[in-house]
Protein backbone atom coordinates (compact mmCIF):
# COMPACT_ATOMS: atom_id res chain seq x y z
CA UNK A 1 68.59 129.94 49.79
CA UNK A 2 66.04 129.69 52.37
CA UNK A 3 63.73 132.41 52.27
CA UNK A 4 63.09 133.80 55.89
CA UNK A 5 59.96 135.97 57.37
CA UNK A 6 60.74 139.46 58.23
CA UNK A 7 58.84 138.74 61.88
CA UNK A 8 61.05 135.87 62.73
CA UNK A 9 64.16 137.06 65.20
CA UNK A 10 66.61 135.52 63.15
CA UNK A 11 69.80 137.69 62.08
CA UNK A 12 68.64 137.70 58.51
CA UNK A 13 72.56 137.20 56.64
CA UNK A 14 73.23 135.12 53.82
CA UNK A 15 74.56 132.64 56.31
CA UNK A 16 74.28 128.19 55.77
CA UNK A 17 73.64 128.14 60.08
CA UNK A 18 70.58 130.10 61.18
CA UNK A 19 70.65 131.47 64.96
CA UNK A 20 68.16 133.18 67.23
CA UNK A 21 68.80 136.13 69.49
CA UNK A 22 70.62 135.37 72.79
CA UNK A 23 69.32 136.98 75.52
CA UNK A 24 66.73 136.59 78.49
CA UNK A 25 63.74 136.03 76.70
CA UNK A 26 65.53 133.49 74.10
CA UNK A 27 67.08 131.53 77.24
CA UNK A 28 70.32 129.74 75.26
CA UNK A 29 73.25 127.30 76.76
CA UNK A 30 77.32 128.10 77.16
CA UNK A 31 79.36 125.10 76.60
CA UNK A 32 83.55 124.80 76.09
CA UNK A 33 83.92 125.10 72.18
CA UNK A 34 86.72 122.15 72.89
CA UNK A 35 83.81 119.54 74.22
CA UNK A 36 81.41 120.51 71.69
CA UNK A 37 84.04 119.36 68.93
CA UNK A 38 84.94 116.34 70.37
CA UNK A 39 84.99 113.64 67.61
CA UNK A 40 86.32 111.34 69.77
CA UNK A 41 82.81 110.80 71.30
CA UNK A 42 79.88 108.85 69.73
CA UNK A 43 77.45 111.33 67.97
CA UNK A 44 75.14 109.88 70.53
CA UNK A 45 77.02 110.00 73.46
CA UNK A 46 77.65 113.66 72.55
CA UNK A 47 74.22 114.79 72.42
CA UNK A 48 73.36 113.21 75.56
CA UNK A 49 76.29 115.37 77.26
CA UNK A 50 74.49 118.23 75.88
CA UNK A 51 71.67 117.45 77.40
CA UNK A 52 73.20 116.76 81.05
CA UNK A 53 74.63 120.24 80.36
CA UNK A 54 71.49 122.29 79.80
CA UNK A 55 70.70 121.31 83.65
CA UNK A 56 71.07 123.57 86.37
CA UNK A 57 73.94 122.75 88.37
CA UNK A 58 72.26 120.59 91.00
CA UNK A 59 70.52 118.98 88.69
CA UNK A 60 70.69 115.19 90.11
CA UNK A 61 70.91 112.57 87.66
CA UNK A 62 67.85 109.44 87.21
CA UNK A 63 68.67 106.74 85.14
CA UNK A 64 65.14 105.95 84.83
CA UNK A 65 64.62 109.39 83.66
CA UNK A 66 67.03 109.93 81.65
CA UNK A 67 65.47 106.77 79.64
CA UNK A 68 61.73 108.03 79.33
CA UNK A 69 62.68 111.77 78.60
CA UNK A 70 65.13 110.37 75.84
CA UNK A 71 63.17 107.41 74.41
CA UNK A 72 65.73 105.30 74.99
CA UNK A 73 66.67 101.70 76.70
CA UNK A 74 68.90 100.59 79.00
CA UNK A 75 71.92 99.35 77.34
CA UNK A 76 72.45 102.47 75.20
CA UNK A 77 72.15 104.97 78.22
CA UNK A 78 74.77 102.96 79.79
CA UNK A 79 77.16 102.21 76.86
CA UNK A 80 76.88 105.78 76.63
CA UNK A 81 77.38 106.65 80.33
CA UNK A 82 80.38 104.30 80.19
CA UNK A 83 82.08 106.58 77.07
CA UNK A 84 81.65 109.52 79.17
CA UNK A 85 83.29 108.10 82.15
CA UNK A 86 85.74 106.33 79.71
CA UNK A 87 86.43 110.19 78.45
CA UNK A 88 86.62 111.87 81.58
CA UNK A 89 83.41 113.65 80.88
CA UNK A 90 81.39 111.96 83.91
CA UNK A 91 81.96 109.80 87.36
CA UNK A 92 79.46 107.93 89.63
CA UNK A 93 80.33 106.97 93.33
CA UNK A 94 77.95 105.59 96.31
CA UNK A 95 77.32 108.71 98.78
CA UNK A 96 77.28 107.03 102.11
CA UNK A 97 76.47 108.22 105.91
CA UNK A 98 77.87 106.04 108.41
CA UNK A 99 78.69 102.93 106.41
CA UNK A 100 75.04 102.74 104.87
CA UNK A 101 74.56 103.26 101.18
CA UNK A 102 72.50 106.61 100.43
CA UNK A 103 72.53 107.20 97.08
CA UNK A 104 74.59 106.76 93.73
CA UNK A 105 76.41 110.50 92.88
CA UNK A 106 76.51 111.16 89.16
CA UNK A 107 79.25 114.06 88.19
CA UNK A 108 79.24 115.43 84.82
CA UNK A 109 82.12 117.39 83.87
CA UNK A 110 81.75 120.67 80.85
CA UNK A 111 85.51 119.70 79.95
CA UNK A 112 87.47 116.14 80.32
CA UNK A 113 89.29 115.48 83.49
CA UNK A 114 92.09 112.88 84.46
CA UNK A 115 91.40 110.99 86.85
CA UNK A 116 93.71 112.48 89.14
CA UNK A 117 91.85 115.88 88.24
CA UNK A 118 88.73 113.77 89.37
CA UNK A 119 90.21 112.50 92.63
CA UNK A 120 90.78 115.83 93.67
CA UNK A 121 87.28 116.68 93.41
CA UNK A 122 85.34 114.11 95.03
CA UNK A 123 85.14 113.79 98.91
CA UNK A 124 86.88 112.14 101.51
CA UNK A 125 83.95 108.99 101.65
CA UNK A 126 86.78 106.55 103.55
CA UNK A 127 85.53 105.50 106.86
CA UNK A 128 88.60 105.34 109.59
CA UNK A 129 89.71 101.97 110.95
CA UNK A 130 87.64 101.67 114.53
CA UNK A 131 87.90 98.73 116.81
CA UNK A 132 85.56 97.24 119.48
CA UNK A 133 85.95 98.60 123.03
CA UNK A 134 87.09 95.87 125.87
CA UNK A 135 84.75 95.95 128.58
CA UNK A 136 84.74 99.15 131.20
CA UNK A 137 85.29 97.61 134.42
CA UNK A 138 86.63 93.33 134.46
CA UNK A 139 86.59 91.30 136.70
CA UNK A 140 89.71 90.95 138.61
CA UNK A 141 89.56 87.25 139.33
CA UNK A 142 88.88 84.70 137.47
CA UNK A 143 88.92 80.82 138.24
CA UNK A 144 89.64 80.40 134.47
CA UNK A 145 91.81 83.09 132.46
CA UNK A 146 91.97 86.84 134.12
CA UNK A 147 90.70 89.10 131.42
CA UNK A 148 94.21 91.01 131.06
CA UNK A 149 95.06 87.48 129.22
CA UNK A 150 91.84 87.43 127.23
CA UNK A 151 92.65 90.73 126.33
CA UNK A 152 96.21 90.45 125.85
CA UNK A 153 95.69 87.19 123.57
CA UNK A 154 93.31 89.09 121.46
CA UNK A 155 95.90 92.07 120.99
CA UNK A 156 98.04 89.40 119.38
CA UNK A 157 95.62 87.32 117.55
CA UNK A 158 93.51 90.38 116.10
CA UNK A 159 95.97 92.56 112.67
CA UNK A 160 97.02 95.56 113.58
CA UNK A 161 95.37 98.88 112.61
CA UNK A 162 97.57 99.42 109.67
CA UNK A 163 96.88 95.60 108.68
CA UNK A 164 93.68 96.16 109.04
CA UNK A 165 92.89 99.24 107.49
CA UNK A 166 95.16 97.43 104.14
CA UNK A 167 93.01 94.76 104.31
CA UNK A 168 90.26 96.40 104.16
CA UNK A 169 87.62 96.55 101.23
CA UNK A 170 86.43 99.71 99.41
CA UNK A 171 83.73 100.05 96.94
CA UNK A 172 85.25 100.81 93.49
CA UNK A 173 81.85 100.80 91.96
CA UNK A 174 78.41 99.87 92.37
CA UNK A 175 78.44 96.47 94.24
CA UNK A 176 82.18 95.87 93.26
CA UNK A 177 84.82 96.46 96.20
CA UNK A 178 88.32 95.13 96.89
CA UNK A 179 91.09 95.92 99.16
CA UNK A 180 94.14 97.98 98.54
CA UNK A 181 96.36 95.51 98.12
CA UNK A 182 94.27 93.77 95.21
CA UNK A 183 93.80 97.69 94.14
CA UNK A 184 97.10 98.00 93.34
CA UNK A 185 97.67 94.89 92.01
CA UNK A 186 95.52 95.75 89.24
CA UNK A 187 96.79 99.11 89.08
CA UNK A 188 100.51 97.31 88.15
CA UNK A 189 99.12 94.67 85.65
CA UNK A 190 96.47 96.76 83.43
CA UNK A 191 96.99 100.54 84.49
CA UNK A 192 94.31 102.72 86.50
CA UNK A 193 91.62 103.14 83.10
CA UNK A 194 91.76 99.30 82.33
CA UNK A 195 91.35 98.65 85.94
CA UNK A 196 88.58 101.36 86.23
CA UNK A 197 86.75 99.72 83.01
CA UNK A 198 86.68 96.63 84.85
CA UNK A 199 85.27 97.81 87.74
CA UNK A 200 82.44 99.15 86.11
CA UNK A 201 82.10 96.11 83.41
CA UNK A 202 81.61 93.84 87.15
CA UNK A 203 79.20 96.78 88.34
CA UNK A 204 77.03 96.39 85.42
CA UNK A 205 76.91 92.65 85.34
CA UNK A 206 76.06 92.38 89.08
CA UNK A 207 73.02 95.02 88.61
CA UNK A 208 71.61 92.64 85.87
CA UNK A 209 72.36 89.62 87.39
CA UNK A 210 70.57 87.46 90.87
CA UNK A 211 72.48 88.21 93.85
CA UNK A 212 73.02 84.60 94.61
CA UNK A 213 75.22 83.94 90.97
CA UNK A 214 77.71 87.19 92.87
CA UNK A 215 81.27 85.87 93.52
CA UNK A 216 82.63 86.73 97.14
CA UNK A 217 86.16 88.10 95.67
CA UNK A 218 85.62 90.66 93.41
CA UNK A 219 89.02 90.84 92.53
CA UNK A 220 89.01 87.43 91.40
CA UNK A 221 85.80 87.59 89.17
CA UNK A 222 87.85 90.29 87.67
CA UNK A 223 90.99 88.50 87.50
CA UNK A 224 89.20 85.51 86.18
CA UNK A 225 86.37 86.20 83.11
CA UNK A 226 85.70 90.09 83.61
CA UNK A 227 89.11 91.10 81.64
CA UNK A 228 88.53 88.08 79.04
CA UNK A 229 84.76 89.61 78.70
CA UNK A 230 86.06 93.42 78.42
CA UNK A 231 88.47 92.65 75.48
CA UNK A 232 85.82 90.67 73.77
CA UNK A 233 83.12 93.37 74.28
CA UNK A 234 85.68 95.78 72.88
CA UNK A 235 86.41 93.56 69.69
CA UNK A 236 82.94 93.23 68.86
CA UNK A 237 82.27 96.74 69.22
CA UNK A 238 85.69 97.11 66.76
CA UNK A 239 83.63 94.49 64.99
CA UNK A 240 80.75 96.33 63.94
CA UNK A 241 82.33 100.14 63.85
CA UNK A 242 84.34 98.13 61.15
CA UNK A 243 81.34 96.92 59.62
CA UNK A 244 79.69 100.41 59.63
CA UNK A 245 82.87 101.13 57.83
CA UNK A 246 82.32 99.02 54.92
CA UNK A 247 78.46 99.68 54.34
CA UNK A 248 79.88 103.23 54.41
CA UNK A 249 82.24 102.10 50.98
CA UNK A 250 79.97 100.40 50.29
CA UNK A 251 77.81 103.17 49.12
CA UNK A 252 80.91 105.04 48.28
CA UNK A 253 81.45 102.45 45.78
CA UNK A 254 77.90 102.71 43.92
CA UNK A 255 77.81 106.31 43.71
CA UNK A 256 81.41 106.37 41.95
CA UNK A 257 79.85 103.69 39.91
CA UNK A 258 76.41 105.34 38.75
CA UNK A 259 78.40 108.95 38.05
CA UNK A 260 81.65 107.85 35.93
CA UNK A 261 79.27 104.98 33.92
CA UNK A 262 76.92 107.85 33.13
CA UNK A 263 79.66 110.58 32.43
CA UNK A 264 82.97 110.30 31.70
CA UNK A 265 83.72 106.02 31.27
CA UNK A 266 81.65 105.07 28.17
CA UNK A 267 83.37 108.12 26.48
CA UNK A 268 87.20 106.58 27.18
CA UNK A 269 85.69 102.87 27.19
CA UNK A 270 86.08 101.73 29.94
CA UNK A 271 83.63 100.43 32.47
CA UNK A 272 82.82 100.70 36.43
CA UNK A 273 81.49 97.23 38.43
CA UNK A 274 80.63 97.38 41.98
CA UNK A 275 81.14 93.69 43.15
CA UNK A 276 81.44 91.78 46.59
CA UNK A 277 84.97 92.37 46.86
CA UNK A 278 85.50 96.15 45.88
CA UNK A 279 85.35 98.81 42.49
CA UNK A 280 86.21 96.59 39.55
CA UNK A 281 87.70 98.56 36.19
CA UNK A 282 88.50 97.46 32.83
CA UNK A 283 88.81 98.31 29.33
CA UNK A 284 86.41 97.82 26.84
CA UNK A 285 88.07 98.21 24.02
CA UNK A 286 89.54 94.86 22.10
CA UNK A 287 92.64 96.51 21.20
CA UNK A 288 93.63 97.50 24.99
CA UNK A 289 96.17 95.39 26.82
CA UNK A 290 95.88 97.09 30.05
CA UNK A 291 95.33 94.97 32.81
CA UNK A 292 91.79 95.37 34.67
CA UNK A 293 92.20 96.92 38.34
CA UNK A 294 90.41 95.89 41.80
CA UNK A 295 90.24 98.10 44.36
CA UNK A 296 89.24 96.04 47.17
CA UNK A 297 87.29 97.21 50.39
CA UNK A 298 89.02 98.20 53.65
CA UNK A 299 90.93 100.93 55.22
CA UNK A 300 92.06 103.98 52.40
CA UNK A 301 89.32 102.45 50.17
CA UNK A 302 87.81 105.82 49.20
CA UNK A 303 91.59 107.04 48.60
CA UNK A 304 92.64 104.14 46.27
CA UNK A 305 89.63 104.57 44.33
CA UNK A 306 90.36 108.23 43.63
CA UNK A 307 93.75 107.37 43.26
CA UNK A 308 93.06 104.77 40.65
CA UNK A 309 90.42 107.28 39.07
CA UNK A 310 93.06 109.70 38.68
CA UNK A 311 95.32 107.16 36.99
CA UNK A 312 92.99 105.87 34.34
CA UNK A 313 92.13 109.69 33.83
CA UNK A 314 88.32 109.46 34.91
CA UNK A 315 88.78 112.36 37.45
C-alpha cells in the first residue's frame, strides 16, 4: 500500500484510485460516465477527446496546435479525428459568408450523435438559387433580334430553378463537393457513413496532394479509386490490429510457458514449448501414449490454452 503524507489533500482510504478534492481551488472536469467508457474508441483517440473536453466551450479547434501541444504528427491527429467523426463524437464543415470560404468549424460532441442528431445542429450554410438580372430598360428595336427574343431564347435554353438548384454542387468536405443527385446516388449504393468516410478519405488526399493532380468530378474520383482505397486502408488497419493481436499471444504464450515448466509440468511430466505456430504439449514419460497437443495462434487462443491446461490437469 502506498503510504501517503498527512499534508497532501488526498481522501486518505484504503482505496487502489487516489483522488484530490473537487472544488474551486482544485479546478476538475465533468464528462458523461458513458463516453469515458467507451471501448469502442482507440485508447488514443480517447484521450485526445478528453482533452478537446477540458476546453471552454468556445474553445476553437487548430490542427497545428493540437499537434505541438500533443507532440504529435499529422497522420495520427487525423486518423484520430477521423474515429471521432466515424463515432459521432466530432464534425468539421467550411463556415462561409457569401459564397467565400471563412474558416473550417470543428464540433466536438461530450456524447455520440447520429448523424441526423448532427444535422439538426449545424446551420442552414445552403446558399439559394439566384439568377442574373436582364437588363433594366432594352432597346425596343433592333435591326437584328428584339431583346424580348434574346430573352425569351435564354428562358428556354437556361434549366430551370429547380434544375438548377439539383444540379448544383455542395461541399461535403474540405475541397470535395458534388451535387444532389450524385449525393444520393451514393447514399443508395454504400449508405450515408460509407458515403461520409469517403468524403473525408477524398478531403484528406486533396489537402496532401498538388492542386493540379485534383479530378474535376468528385463523385467520380470517388466512384472510381477512393472506395477501392477506403476498403484497403481499412484491411490494413484490420491487418495490423490483427497483428497486435498475435504479439499480444504471443507473450501470453511465454508466460504460460515459464510458470507451468517451473511449477506444476516437470512434477506430472510433461513439458511446455512456445514455437512459431502456437503452445506445444507433450508427455515426457516413455510409457505415455497420449498424443502431444498444439494450440495454434489466432482468435480464442488464450481460451484454448486454458482449456487444454485444464484438460491435462496443469490448472
Amino acid at each position: 500500500m502506498v503510504n501517503i503524507p498527512e499534508d497532501m489533500d488526498f481522501v486518505q482510504e484504503e482505496k487502489n484510485i487516489i483522488r484530490v478534492q473537487h472544488d474551486k481551488e482544485h479546478p476538475y472536469v465533468m464528462m458523461n460516465r458513458k463516453t469515458a467508457c467507451d471501448f469502442s474508441l482507440a485508447l488514443d483517440t480517447q484521450g485526445l477527446l478528453l482533452r478537446l473536453l477540458c476546453n471552454v466551450d468556445n474553445w476553437e479547434i487548430n490542427l497545428s496546435h493540437l499537434m505541438r501541444i500533443n507532440r504529435i504528427g499529422k497522420d495520427k491527429l487525423r486518423r484520430m479525428l477521423r474515429e471521432l467523426i466515424v463515432k459521432g463524437y466530432a464534425y468539421c464543415y467550411q463556415d462561409r459568408d457569401k459564397g467565400m470560404y471563412v474558416s473550417t468549424v470543428w464540433l466536438i460532441f461530450e456524447t455520440a450523435k447520429t448523424p441526423g442528431e448532427i444535422k439538426k445542429l449545424l446551420p442552414n450554410t445552403e446558399n439559394p438559387y439566384t439568377v442574373n438580372p436582364l437588363p433594366v430598360n432594352p432597346p425596343l428595336i433592333s435591326n437584328k433580334r428584339t431583346t424580348n427574343t434574346k430573352r425569351k431564347e435564354r428562358e428556354e435554353l437556361s434549366p430551370s430553378p429547380a434544375l438548377a438548384s439539383s444540379s448544383k454542387k455542395i461541399e461535403r468536405a474540405l475541397h470535395v463537393m458534388t451535387n444532389e443527385e450524385e449525393h444520393q446516388s451514393l447514399l443508395e449504393k454504400y449508405g450515408e457513413d460509407k458515403a461520409e468516410e469517403a468524403y473525408l478519405f477524398l478531403s484528406e488526399w486533396k489537402e496532401d496532394t498538388m492542386r493540379s493532380k485534383w479530378k474535376k468530378s468528385d463523385y467520380k474520383s470517388i466512384m472510381r479509386w477512393v472506395l477501392t482505397a477506403l476498403h484497403e486502408r481499412k484491411v490494413k488497419e484490420k491487418k495490423m490490429k490483427d497483428i497486435g493481436v498475435e504479439e499480444d499471444n504471443v507473450v501470453y504464450c511465454q508466460r504460460i510457458v515459464d510458470n507451468y515448466n517451473v511449477a506444476m509440468a516437470p512434477s506430472r511430466g510433461v513439458i511446455l514449448e512456445r514455437i512459431s505456430t502456437g503452445l506445444h504439449m507433450r508427455y515426457t514419460l516413455p510409457s505415455c501414449t497420449i498424443p502431444p497437443v498444439l494450440v495454434k495462434y489466432g482468435n480464442g487462443f488464450q481460451d484454448r490454452v486454458d482449456l487444454s491446461l485444464s484438460k491435462w490437469r496443469l490448472k
